[in-house]
PDB file of N, CA and C in Angstrom:
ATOM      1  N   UNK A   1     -13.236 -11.493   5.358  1.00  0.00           N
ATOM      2  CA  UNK A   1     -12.254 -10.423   5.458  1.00  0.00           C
ATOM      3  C   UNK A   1     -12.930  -9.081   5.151  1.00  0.00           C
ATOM      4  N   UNK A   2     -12.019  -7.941   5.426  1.00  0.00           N
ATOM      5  CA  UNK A   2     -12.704  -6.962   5.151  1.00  0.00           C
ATOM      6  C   UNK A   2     -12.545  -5.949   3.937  1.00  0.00           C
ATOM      7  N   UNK A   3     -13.192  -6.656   2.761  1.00  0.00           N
ATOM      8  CA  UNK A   3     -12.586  -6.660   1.459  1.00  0.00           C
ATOM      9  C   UNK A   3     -13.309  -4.829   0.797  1.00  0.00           C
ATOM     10  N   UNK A   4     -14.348  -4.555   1.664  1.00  0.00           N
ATOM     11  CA  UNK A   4     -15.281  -3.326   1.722  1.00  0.00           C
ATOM     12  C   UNK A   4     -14.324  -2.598   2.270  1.00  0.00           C
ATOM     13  N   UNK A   5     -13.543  -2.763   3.575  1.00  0.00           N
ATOM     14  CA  UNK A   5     -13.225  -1.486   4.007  1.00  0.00           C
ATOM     15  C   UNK A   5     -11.637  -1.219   3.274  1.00  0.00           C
ATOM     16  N   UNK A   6     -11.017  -2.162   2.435  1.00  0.00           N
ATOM     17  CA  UNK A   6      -9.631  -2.053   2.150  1.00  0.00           C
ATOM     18  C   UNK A   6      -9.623  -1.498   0.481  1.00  0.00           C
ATOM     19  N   UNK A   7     -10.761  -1.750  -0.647  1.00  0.00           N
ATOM     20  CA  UNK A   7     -11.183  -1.484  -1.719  1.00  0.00           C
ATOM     21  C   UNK A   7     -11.166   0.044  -1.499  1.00  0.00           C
ATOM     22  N   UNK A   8     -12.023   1.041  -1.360  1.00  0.00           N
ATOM     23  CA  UNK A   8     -12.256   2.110  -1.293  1.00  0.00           C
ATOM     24  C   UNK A   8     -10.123   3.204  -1.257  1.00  0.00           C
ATOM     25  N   UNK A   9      -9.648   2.504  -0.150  1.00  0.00           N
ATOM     26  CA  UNK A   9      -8.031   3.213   0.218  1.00  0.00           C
ATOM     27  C   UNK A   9      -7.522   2.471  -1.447  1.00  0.00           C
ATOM     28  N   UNK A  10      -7.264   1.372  -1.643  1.00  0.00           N
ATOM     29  CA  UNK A  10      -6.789   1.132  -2.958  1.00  0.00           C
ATOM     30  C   UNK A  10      -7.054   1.577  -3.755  1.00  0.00           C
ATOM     31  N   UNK A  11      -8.469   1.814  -4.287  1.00  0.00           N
ATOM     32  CA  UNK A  11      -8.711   2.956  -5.105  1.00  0.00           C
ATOM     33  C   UNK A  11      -8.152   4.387  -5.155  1.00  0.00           C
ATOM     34  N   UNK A  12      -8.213   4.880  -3.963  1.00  0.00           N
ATOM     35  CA  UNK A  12      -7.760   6.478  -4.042  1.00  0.00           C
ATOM     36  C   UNK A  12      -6.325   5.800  -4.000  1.00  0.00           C
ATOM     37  N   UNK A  13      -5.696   5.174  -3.857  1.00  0.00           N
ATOM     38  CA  UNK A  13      -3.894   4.892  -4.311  1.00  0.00           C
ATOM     39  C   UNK A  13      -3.473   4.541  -5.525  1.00  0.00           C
ATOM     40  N   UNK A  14      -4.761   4.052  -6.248  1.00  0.00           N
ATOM     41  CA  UNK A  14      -4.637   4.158  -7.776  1.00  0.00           C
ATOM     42  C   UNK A  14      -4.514   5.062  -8.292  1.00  0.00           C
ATOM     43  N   UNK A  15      -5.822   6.063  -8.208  1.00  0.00           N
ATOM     44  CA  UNK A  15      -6.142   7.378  -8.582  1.00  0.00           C
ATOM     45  C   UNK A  15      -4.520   7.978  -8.333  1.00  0.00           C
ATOM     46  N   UNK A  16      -4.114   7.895  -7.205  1.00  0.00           N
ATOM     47  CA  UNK A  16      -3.328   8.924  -7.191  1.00  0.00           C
ATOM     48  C   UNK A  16      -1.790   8.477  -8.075  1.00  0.00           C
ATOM     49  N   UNK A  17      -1.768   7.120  -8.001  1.00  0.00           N
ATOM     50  CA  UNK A  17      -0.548   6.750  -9.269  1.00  0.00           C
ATOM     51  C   UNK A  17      -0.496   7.435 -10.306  1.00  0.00           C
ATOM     52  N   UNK A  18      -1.652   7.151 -10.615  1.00  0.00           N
ATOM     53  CA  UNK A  18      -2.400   7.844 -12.077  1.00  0.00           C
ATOM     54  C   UNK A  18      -2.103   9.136 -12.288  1.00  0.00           C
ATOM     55  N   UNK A  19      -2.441   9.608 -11.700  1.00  0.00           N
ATOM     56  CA  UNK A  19      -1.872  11.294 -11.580  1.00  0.00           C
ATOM     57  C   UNK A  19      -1.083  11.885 -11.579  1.00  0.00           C
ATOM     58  N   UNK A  20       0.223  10.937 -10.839  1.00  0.00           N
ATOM     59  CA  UNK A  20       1.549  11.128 -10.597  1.00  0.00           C
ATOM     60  C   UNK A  20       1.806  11.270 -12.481  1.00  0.00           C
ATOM     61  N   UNK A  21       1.515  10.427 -12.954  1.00  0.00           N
ATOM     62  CA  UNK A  21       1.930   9.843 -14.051  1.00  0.00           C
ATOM     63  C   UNK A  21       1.958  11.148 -15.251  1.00  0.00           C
ATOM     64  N   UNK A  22       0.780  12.353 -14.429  1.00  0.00           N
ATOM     65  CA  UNK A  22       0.695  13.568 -15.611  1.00  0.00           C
ATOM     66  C   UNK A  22       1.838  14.349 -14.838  1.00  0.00           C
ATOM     67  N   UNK A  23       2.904  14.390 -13.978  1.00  0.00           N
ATOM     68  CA  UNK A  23       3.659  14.772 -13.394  1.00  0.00           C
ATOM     69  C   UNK A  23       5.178  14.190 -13.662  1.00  0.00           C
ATOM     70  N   UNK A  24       5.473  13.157 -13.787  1.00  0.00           N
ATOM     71  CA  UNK A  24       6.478  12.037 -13.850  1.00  0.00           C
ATOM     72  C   UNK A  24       6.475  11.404 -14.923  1.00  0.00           C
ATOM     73  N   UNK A  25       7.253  11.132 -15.279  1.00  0.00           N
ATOM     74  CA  UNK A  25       7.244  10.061 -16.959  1.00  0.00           C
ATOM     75  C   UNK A  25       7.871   8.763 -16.205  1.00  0.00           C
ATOM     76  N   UNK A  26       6.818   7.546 -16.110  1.00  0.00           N
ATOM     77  CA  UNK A  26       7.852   6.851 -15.471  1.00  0.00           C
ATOM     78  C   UNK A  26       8.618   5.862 -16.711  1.00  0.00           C
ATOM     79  N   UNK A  27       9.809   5.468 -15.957  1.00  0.00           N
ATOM     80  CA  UNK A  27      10.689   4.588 -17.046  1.00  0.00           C
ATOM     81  C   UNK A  27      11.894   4.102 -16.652  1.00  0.00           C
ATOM     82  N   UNK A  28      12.596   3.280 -17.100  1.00  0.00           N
ATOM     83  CA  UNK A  28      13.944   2.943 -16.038  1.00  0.00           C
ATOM     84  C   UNK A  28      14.809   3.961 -16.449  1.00  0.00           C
ATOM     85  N   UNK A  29      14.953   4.663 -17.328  1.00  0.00           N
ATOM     86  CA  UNK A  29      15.480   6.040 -16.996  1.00  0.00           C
ATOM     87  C   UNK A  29      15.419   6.766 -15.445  1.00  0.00           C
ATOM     88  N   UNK A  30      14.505   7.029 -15.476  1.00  0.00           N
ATOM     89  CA  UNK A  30      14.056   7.806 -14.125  1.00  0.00           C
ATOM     90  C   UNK A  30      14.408   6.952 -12.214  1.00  0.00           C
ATOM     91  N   UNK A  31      14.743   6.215 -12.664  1.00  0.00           N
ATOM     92  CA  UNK A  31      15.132   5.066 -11.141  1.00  0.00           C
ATOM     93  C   UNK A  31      15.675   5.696 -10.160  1.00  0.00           C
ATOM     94  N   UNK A  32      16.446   6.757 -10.326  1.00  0.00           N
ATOM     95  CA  UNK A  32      17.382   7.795  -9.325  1.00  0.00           C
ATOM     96  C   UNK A  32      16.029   8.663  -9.180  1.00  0.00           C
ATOM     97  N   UNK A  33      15.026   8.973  -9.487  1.00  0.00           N
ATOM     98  CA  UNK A  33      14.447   9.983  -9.143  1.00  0.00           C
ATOM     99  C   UNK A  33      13.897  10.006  -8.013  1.00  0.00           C
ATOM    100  N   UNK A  34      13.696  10.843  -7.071  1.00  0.00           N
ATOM    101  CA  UNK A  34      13.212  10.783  -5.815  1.00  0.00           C
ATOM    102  C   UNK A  34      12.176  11.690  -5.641  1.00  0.00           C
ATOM    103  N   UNK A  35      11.087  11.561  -5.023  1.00  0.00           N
ATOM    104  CA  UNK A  35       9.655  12.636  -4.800  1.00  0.00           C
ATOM    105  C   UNK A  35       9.304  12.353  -3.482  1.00  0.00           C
ATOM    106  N   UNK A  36       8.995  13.400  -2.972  1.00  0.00           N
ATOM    107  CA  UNK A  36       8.298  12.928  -1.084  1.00  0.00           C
ATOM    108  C   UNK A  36       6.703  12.490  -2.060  1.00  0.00           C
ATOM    109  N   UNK A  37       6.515  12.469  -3.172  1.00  0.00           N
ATOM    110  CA  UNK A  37       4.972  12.107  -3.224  1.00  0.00           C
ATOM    111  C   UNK A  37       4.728  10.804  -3.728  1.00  0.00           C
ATOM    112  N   UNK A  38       5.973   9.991  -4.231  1.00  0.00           N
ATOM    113  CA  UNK A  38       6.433   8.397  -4.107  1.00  0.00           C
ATOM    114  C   UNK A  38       6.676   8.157  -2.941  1.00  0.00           C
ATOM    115  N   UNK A  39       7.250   8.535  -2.287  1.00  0.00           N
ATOM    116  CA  UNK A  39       7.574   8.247  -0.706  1.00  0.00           C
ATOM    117  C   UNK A  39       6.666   7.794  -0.409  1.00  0.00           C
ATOM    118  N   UNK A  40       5.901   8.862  -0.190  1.00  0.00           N
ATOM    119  CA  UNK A  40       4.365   8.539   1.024  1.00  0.00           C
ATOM    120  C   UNK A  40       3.654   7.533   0.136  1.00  0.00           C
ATOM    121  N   UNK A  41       3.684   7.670  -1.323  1.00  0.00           N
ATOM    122  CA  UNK A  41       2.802   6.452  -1.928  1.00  0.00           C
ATOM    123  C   UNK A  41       3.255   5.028  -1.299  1.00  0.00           C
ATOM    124  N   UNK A  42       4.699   4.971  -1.304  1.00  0.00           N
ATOM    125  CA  UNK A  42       4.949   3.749  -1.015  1.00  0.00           C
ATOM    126  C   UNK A  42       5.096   3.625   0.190  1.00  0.00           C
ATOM    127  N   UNK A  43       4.928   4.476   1.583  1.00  0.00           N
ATOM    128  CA  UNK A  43       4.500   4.181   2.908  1.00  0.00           C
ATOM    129  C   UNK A  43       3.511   3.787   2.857  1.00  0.00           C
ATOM    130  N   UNK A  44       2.292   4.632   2.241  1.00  0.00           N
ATOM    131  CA  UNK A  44       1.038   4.069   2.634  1.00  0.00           C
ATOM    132  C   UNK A  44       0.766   2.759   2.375  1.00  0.00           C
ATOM    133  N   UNK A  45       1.011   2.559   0.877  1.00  0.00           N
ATOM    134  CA  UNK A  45       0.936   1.024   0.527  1.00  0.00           C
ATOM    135  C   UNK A  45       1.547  -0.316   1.574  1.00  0.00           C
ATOM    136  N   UNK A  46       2.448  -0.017   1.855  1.00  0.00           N
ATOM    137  CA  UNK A  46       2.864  -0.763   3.378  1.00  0.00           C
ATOM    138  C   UNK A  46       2.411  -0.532   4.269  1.00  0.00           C
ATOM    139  N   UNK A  47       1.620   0.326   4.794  1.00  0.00           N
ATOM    140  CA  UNK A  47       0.519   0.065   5.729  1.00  0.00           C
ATOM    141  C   UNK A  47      -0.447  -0.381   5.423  1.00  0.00           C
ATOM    142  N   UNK A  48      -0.868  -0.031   4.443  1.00  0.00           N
ATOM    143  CA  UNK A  48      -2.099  -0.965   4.106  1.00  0.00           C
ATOM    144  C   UNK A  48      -1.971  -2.628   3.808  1.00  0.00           C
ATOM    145  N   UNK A  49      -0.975  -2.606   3.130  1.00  0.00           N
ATOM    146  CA  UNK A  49      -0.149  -4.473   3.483  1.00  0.00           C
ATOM    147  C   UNK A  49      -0.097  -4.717   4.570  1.00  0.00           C
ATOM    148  N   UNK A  50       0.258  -4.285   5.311  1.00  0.00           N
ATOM    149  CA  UNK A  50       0.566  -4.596   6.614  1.00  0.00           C
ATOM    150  C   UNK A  50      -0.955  -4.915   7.558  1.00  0.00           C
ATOM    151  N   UNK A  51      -1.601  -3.696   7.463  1.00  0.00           N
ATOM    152  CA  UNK A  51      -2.940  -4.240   7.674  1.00  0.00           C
ATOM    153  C   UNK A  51      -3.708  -5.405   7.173  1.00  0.00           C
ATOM    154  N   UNK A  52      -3.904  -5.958   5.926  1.00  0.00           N
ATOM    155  CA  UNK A  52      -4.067  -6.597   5.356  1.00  0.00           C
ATOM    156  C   UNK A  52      -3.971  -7.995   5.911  1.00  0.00           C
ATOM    157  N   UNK A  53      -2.502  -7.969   5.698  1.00  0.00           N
ATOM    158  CA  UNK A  53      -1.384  -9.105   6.197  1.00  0.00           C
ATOM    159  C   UNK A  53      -2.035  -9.575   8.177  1.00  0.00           C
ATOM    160  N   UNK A  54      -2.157  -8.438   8.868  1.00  0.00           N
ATOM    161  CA  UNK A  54      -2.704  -8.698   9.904  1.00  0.00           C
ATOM    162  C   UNK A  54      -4.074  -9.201  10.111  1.00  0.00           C
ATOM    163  N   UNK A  55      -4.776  -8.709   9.096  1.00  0.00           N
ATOM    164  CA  UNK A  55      -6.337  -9.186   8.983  1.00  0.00           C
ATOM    165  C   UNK A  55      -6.472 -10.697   8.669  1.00  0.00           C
ATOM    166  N   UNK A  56      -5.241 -10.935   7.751  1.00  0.00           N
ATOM    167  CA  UNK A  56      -5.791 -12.379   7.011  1.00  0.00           C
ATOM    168  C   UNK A  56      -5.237 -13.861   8.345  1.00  0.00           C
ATOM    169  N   UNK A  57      -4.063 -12.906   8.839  1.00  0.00           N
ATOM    170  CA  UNK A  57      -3.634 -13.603  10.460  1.00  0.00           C
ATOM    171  C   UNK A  57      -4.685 -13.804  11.263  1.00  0.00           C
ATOM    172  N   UNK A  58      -5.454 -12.722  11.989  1.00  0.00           N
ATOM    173  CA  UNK A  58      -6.424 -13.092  12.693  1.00  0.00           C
ATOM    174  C   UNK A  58      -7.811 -13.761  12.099  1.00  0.00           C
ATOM    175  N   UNK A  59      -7.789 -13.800  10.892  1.00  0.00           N
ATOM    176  CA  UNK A  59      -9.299 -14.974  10.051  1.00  0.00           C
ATOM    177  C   UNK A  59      -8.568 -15.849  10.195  1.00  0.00           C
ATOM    178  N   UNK A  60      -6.893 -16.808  10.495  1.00  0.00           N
ATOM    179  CA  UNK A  60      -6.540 -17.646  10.228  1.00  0.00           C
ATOM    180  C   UNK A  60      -6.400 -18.550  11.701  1.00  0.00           C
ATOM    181  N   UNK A  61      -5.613 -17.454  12.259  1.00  0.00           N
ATOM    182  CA  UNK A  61      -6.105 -18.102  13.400  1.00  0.00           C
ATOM    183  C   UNK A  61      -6.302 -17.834  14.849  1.00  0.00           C
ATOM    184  N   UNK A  62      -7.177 -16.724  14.832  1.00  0.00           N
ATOM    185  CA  UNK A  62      -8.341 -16.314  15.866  1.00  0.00           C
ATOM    186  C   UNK A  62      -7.709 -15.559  16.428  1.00  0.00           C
ATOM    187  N   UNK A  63      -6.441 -14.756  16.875  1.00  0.00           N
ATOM    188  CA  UNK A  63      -6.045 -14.030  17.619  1.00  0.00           C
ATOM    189  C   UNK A  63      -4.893 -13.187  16.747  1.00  0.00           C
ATOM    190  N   UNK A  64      -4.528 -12.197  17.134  1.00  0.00           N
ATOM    191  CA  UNK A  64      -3.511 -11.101  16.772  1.00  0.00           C
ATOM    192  C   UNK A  64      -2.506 -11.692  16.687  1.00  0.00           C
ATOM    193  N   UNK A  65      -1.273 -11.244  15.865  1.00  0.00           N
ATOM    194  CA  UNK A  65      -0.092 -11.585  15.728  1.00  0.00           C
ATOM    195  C   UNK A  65       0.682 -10.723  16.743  1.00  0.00           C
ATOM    196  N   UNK A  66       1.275 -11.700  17.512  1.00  0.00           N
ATOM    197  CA  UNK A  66       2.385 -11.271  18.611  1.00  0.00           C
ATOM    198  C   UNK A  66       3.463 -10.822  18.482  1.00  0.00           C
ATOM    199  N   UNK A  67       4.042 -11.021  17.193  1.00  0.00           N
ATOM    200  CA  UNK A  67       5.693 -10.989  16.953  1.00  0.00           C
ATOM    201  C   UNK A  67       5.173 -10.564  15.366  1.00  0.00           C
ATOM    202  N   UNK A  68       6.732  -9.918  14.528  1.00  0.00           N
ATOM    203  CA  UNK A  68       6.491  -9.842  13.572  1.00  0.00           C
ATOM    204  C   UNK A  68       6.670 -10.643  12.579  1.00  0.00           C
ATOM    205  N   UNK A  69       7.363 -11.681  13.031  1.00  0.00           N
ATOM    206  CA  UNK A  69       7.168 -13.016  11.964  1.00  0.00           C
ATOM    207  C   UNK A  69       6.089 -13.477  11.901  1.00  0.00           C
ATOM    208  N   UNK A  70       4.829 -13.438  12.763  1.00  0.00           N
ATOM    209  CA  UNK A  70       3.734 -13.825  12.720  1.00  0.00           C
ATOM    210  C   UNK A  70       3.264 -13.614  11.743  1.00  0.00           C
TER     211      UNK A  70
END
């Protein structure tokens, strides 16, 4: 798999949690809170699952996923 090219994006999505964190206090207090800079954190992270998820499909079994239950 391609454990080199997916390490490097997880990292900078750490970093940037992290950061949030001198910005945001997180806590279940805060659950209503909304930021376009959680947003996009948690888009990206689903693309990168999603990629992922597609990579470990085609090592499994040799061709692209056709459908999205695949």
């Amino acid at each position: 798999m391609k454990e080199n090219l997916y390490f490097p994006v997880y990292q900078k999505i750490e970093n940037e949690v992290i950061n949030l964190t001198s910005s945001i206090y997180f806590s279940d207090e805060q659950i209503n809170v909304y930021s376009l800079q959680i947003a996009d954190l948690i888009i990206r992270c689903s693309i990168e699952l999603e990629s992922i998820a597609k990579d470990i499909y085609r090592e499994n079994n040799g061709k692209d996923p056709q459908k999205p239950g695949d």
